[in-house]
PDB file of N, CA and C in Angstrom:
ATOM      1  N   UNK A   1       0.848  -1.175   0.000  1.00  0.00           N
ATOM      2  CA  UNK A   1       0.000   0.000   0.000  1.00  0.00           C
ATOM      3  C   UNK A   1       0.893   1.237   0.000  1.00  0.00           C
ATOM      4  N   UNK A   2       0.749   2.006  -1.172  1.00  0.00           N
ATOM      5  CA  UNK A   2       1.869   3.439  -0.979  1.00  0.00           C
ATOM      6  C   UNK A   2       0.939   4.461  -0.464  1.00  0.00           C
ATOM      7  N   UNK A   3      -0.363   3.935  -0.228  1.00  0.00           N
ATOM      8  CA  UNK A   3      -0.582   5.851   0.682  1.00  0.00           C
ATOM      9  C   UNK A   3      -0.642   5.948   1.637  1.00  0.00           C
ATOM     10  N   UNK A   4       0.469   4.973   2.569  1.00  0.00           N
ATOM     11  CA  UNK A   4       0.976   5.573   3.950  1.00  0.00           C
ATOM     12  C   UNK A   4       1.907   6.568   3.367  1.00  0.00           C
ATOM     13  N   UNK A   5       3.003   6.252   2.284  1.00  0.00           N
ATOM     14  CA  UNK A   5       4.155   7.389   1.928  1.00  0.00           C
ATOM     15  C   UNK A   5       3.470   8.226   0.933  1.00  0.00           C
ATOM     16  N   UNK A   6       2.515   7.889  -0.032  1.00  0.00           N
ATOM     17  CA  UNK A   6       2.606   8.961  -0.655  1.00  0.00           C
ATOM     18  C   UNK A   6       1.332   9.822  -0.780  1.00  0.00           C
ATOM     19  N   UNK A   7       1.299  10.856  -1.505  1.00  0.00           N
ATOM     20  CA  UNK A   7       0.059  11.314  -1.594  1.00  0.00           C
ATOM     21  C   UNK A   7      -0.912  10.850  -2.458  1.00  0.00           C
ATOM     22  N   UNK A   8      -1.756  10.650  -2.452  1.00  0.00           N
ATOM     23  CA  UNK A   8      -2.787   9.837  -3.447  1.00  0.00           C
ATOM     24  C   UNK A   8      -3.317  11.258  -4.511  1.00  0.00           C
ATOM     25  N   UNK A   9      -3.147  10.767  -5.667  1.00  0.00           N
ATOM     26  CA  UNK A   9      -4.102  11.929  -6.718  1.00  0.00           C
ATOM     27  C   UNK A   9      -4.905  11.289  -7.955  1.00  0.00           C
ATOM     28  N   UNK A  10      -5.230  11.951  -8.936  1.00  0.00           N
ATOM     29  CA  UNK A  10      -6.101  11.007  -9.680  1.00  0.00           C
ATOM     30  C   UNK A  10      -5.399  11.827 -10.891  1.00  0.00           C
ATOM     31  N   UNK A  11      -4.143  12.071 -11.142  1.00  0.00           N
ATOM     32  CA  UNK A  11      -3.340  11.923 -11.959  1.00  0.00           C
ATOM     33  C   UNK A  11      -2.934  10.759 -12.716  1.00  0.00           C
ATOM     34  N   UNK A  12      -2.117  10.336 -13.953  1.00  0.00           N
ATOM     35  CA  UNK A  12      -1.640   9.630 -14.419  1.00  0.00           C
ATOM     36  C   UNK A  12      -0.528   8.782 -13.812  1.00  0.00           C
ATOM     37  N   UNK A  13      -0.654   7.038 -13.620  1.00  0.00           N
ATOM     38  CA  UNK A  13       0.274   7.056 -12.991  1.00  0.00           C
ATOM     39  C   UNK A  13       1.912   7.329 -12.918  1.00  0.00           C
ATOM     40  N   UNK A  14       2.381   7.581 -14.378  1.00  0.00           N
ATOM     41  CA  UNK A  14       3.605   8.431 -14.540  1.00  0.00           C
ATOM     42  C   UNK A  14       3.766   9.387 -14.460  1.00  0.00           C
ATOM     43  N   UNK A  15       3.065  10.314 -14.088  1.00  0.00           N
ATOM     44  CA  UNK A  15       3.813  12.043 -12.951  1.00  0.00           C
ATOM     45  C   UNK A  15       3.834  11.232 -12.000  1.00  0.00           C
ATOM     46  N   UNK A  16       4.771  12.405 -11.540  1.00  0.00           N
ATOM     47  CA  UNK A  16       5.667  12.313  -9.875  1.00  0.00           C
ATOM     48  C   UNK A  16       4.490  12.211  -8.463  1.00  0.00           C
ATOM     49  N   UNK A  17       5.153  11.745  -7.860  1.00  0.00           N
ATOM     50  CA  UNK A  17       4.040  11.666  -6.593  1.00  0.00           C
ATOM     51  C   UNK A  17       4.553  12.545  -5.489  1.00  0.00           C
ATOM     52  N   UNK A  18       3.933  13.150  -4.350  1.00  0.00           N
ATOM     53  CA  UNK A  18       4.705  13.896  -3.617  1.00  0.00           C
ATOM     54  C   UNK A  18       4.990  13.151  -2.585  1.00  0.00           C
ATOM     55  N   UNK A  19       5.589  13.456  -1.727  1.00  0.00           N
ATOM     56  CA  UNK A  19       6.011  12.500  -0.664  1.00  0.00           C
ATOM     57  C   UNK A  19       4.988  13.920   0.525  1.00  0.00           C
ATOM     58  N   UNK A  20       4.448  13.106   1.822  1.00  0.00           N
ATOM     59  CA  UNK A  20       3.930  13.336   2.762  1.00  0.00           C
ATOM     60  C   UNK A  20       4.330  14.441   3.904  1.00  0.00           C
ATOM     61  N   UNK A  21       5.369  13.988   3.905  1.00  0.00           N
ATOM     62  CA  UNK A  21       6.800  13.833   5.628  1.00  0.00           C
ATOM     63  C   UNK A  21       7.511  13.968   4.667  1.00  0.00           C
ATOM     64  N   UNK A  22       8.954  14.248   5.400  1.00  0.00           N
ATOM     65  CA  UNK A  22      10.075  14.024   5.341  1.00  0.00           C
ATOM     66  C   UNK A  22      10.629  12.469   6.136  1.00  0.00           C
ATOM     67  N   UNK A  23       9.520  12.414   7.364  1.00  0.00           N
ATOM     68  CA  UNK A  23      10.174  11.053   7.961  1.00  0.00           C
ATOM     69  C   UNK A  23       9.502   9.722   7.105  1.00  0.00           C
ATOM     70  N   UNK A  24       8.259  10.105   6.127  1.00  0.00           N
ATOM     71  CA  UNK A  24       7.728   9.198   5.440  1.00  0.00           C
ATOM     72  C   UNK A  24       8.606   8.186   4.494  1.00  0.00           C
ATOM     73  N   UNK A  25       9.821   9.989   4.035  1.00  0.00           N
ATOM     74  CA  UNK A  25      10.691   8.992   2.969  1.00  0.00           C
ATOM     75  C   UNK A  25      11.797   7.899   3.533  1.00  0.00           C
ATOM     76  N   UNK A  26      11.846   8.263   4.505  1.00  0.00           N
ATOM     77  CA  UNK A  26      12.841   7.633   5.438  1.00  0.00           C
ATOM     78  C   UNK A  26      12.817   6.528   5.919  1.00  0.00           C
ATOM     79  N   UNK A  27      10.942   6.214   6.262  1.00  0.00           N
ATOM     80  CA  UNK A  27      10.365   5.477   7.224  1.00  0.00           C
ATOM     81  C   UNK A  27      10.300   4.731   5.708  1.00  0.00           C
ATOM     82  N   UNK A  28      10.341   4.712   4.383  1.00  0.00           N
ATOM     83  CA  UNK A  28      10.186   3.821   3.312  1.00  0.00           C
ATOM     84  C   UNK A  28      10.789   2.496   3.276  1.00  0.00           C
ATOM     85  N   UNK A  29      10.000   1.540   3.316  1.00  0.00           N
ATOM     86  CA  UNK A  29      10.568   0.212   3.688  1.00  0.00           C
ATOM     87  C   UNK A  29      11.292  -0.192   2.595  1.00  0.00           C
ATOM     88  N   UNK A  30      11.743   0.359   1.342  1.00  0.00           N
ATOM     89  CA  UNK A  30      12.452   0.370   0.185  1.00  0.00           C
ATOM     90  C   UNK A  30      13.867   0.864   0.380  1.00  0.00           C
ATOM     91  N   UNK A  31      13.338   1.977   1.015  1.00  0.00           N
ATOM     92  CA  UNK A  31      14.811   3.297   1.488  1.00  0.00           C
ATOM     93  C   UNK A  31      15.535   2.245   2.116  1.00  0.00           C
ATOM     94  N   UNK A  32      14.759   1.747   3.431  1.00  0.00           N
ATOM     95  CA  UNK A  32      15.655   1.489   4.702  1.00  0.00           C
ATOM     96  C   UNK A  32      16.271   0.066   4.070  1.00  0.00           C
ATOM     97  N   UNK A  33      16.156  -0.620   3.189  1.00  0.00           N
ATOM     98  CA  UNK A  33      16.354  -2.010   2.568  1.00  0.00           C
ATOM     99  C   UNK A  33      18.032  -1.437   1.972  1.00  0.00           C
ATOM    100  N   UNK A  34      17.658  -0.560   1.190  1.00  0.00           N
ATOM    101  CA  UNK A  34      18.833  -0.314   0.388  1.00  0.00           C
ATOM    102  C   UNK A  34      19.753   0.366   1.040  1.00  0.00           C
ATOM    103  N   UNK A  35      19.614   1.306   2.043  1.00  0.00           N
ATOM    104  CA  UNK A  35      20.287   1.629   3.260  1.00  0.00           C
ATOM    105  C   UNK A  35      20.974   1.099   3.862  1.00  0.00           C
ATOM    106  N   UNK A  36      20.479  -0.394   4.123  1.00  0.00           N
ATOM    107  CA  UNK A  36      21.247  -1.401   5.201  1.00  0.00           C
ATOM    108  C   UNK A  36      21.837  -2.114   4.086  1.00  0.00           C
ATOM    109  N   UNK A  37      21.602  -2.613   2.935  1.00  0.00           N
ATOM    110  CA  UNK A  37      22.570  -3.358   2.076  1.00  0.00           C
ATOM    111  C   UNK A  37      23.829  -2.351   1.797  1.00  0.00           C
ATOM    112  N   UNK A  38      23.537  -1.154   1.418  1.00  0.00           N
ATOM    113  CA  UNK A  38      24.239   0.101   1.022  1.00  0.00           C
ATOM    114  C   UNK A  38      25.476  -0.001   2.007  1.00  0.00           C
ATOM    115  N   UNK A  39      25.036   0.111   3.105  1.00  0.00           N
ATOM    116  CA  UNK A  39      25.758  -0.001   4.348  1.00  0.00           C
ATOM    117  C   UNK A  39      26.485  -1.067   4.607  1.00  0.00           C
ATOM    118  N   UNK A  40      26.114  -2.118   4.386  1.00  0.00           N
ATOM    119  CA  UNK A  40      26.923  -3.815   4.643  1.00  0.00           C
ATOM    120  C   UNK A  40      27.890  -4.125   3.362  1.00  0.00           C
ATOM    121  N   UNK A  41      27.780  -3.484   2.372  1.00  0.00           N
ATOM    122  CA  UNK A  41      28.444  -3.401   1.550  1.00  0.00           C
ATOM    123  C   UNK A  41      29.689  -2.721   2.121  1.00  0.00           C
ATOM    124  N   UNK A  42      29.439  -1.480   2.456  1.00  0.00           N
ATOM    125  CA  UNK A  42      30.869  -0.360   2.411  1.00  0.00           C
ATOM    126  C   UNK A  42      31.452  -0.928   3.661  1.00  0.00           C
ATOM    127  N   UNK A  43      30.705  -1.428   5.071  1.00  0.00           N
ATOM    128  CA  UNK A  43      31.606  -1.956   6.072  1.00  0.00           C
ATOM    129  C   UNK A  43      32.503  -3.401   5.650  1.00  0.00           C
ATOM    130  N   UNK A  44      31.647  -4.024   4.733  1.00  0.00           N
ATOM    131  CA  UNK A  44      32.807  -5.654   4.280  1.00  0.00           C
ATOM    132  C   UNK A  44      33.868  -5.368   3.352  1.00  0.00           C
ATOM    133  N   UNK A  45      33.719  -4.018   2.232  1.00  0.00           N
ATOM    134  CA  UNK A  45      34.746  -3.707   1.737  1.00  0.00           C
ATOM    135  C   UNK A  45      35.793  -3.370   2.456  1.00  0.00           C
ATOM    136  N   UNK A  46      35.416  -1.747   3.556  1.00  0.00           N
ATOM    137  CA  UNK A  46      36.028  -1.567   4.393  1.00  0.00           C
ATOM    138  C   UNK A  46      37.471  -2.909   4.386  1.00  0.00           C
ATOM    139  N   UNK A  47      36.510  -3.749   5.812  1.00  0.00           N
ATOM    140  CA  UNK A  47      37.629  -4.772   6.196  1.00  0.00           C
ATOM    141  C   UNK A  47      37.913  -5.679   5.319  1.00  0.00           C
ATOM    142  N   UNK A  48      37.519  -6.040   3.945  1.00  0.00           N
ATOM    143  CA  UNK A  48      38.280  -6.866   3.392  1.00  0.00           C
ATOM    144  C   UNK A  48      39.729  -6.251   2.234  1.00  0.00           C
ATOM    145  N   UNK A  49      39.427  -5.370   2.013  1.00  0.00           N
ATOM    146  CA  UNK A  49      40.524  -4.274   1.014  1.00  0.00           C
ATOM    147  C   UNK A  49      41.953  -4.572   1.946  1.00  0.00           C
ATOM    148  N   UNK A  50      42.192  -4.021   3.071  1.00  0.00           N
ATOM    149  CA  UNK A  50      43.518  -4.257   3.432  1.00  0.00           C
ATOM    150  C   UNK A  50      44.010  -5.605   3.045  1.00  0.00           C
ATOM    151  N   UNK A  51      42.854  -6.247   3.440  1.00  0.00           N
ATOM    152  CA  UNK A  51      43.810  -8.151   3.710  1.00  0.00           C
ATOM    153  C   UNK A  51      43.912  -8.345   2.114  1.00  0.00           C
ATOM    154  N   UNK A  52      43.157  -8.214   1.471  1.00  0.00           N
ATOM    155  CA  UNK A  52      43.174  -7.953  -0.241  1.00  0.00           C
ATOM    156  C   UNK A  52      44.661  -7.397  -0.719  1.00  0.00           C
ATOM    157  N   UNK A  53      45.159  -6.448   0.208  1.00  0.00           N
ATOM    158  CA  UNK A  53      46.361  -5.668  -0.410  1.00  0.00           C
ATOM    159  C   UNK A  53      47.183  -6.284   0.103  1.00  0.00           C
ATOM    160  N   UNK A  54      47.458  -6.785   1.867  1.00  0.00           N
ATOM    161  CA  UNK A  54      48.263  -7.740   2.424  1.00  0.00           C
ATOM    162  C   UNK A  54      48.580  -8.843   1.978  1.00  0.00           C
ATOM    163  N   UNK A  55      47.444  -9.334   0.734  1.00  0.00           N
ATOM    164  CA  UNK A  55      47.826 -10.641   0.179  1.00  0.00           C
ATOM    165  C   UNK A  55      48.590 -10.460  -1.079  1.00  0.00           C
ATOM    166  N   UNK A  56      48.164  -9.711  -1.609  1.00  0.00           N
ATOM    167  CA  UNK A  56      49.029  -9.432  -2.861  1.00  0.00           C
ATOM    168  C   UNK A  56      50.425  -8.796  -3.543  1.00  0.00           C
ATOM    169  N   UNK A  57      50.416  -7.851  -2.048  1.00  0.00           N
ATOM    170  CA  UNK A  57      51.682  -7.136  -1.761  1.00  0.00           C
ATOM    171  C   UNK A  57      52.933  -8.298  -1.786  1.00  0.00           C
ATOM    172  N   UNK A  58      54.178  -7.721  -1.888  1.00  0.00           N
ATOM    173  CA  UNK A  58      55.398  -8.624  -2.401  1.00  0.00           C
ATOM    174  C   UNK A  58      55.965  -8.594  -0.598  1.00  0.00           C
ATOM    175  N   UNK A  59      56.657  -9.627  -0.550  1.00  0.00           N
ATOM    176  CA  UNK A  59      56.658  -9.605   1.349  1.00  0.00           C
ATOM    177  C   UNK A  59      58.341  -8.613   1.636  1.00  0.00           C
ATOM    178  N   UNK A  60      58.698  -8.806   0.073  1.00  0.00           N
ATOM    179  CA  UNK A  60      60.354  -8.456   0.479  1.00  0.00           C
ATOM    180  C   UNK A  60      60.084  -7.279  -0.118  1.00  0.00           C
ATOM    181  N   UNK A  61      59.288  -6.054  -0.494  1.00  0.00           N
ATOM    182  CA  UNK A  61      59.526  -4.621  -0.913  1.00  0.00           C
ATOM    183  C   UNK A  61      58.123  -3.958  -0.918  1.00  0.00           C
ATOM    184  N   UNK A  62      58.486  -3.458  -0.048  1.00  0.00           N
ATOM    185  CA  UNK A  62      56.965  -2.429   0.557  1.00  0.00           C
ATOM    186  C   UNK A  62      56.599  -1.488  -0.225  1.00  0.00           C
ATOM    187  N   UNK A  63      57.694  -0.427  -1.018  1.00  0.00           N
ATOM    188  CA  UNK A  63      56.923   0.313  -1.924  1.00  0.00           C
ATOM    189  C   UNK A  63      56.069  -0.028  -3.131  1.00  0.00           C
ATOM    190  N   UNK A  64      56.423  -1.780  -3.220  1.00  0.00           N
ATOM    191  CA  UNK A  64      55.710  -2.165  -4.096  1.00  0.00           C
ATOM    192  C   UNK A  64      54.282  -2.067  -3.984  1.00  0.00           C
ATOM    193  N   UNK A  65      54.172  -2.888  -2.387  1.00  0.00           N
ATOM    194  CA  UNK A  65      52.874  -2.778  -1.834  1.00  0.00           C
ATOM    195  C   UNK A  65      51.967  -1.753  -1.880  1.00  0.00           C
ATOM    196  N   UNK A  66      52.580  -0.555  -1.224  1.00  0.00           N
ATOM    197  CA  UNK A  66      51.738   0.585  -1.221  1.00  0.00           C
ATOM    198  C   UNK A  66      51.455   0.418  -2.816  1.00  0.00           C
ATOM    199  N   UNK A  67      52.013   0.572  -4.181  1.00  0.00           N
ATOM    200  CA  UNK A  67      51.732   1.406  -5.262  1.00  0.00           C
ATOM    201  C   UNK A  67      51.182   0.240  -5.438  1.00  0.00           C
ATOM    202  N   UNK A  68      50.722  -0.967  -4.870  1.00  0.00           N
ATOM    203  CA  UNK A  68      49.438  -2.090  -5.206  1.00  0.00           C
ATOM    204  C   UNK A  68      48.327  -1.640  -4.438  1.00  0.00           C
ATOM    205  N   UNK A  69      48.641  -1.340  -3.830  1.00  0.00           N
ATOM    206  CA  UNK A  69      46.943  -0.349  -2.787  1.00  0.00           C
ATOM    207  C   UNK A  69      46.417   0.259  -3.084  1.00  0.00           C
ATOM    208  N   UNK A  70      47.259   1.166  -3.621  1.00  0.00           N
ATOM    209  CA  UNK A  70      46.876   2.091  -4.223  1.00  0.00           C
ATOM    210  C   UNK A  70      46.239   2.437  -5.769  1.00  0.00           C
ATOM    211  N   UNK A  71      46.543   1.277  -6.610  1.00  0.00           N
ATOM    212  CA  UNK A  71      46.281   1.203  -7.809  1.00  0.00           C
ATOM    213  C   UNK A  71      44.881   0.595  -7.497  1.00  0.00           C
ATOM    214  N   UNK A  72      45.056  -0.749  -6.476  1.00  0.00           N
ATOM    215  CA  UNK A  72      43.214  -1.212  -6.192  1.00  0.00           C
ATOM    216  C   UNK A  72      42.594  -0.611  -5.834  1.00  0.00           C
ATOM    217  N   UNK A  73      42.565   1.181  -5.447  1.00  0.00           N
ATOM    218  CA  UNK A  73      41.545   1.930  -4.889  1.00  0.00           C
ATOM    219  C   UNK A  73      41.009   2.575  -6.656  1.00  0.00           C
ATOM    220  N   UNK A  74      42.521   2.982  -7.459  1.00  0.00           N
ATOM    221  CA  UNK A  74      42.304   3.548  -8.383  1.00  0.00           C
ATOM    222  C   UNK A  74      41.361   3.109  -9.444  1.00  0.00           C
ATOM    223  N   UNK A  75      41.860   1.395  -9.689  1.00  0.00           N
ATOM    224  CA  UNK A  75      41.187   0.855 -10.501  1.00  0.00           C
ATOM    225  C   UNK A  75      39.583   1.120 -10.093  1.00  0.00           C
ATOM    226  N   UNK A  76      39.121   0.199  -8.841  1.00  0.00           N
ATOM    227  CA  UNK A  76      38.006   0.303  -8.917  1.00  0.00           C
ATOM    228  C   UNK A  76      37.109   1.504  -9.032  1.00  0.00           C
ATOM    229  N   UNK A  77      37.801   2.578  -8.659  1.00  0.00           N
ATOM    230  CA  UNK A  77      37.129   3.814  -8.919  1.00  0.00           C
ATOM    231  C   UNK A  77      37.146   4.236 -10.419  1.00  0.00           C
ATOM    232  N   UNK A  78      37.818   4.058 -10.925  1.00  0.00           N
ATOM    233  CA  UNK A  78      37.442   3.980 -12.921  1.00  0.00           C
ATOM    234  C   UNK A  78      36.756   2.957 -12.907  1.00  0.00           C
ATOM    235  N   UNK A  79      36.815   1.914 -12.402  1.00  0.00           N
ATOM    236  CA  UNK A  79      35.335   0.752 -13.319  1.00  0.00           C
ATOM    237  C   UNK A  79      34.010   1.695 -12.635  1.00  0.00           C
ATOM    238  N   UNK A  80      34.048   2.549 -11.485  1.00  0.00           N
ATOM    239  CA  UNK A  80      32.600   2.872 -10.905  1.00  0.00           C
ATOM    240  C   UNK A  80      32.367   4.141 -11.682  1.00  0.00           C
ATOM    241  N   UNK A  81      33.279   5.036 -12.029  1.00  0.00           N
ATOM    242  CA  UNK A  81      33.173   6.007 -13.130  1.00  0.00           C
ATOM    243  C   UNK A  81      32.954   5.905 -14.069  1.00  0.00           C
ATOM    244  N   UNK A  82      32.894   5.103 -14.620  1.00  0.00           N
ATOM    245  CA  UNK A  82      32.519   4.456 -16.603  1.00  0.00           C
ATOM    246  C   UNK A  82      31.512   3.881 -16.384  1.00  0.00           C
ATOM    247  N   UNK A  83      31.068   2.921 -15.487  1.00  0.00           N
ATOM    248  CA  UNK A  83      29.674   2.069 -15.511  1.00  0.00           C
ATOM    249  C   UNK A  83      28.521   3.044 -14.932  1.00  0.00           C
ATOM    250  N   UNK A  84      29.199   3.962 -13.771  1.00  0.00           N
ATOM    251  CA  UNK A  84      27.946   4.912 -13.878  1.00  0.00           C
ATOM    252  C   UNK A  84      27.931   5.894 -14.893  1.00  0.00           C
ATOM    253  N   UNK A  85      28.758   6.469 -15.251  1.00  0.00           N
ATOM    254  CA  UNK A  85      28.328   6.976 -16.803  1.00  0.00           C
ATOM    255  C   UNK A  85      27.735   6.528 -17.756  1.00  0.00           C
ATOM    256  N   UNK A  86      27.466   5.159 -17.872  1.00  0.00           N
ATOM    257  CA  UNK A  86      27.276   4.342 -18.921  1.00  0.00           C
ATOM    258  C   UNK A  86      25.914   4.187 -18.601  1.00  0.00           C
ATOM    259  N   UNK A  87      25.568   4.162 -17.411  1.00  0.00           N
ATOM    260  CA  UNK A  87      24.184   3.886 -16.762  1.00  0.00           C
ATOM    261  C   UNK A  87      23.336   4.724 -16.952  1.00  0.00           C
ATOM    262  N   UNK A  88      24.010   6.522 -16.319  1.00  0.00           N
ATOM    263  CA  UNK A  88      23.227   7.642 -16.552  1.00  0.00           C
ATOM    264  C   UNK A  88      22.715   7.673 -18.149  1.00  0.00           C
ATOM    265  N   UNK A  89      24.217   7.399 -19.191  1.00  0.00           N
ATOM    266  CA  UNK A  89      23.151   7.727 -20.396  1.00  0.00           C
ATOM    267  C   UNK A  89      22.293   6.927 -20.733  1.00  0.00           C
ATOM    268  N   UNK A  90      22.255   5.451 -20.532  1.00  0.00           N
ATOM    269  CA  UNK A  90      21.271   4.586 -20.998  1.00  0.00           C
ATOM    270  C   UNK A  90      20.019   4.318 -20.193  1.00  0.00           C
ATOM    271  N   UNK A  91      19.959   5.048 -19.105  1.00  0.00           N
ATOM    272  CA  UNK A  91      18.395   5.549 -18.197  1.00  0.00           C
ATOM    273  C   UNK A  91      17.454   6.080 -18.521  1.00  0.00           C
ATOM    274  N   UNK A  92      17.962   7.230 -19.843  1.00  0.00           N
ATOM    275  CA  UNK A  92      16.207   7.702 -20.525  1.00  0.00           C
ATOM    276  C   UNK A  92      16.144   6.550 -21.504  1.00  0.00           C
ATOM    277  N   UNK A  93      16.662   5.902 -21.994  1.00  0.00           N
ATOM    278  CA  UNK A  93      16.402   4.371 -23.359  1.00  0.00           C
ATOM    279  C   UNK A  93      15.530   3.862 -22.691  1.00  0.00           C
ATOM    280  N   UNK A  94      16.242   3.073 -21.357  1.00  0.00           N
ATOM    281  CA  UNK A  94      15.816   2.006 -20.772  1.00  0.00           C
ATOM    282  C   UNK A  94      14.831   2.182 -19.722  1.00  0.00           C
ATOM    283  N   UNK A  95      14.602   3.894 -19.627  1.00  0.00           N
ATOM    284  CA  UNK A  95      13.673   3.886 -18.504  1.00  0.00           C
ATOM    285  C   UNK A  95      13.721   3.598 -17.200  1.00  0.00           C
ATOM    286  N   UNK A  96      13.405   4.688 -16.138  1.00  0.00           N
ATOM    287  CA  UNK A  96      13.759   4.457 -14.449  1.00  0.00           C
ATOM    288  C   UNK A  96      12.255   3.260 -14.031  1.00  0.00           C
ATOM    289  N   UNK A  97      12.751   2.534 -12.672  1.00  0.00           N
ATOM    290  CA  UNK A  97      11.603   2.005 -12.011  1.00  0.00           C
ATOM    291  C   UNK A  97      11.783   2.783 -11.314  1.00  0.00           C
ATOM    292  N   UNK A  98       9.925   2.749 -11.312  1.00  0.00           N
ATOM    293  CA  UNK A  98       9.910   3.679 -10.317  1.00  0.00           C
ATOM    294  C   UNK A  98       9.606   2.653  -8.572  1.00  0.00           C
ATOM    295  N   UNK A  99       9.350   3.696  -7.438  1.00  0.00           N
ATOM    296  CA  UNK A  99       9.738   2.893  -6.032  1.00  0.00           C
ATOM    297  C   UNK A  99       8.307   2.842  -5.802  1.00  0.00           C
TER     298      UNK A  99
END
């Protein structure tokens, strides 16, 4: 049922809907889903990235290591820069779901 969050109108259902609250959007059992995955994501990266770099690093030359740490932050941040670019333009083609 969305008209605890949203406002009900007798519009089309593709215009925008307004939201209620501010705590409505919050209290969205959609929001708080992707929130806590959102979240369990960045804390397991968090702790798994070091041991990731500890394993791959060379044991006999440390500057190697660092410029391996450092390249795995780099890389993945270009694959997240190109795929969300790639995403934004192909979103009016493919069309948003809506929540």
């Amino acid at each position: 049922n969305t008209g605890a969050y949203w406002e009900q109108n007798d519009e089309p259902r593709n215009t925008p809907q307004r939201l209620r609250t501010p705590l409505a959007a919050v209290m969205n059992p959609t929001f708080l889903l992707f929130t806590a995955v959102s979240f369990s994501f960045h804390l397991s990266n968090t702790t798994v990235l070091p041991l990731v770099m500890q394993t791959i690093s060379p044991a006999n030359d440390p500057q190697k290591g660092i410029l391996l740490s450092g390249l795995c932050i780099v890389v993945a941040q270009a694959v997240m820069i190109h795929s969300s670019k790639y995403c934004g333009d192909k979103s009016p083609i493919w069309g948003r779901k809506n929540i």
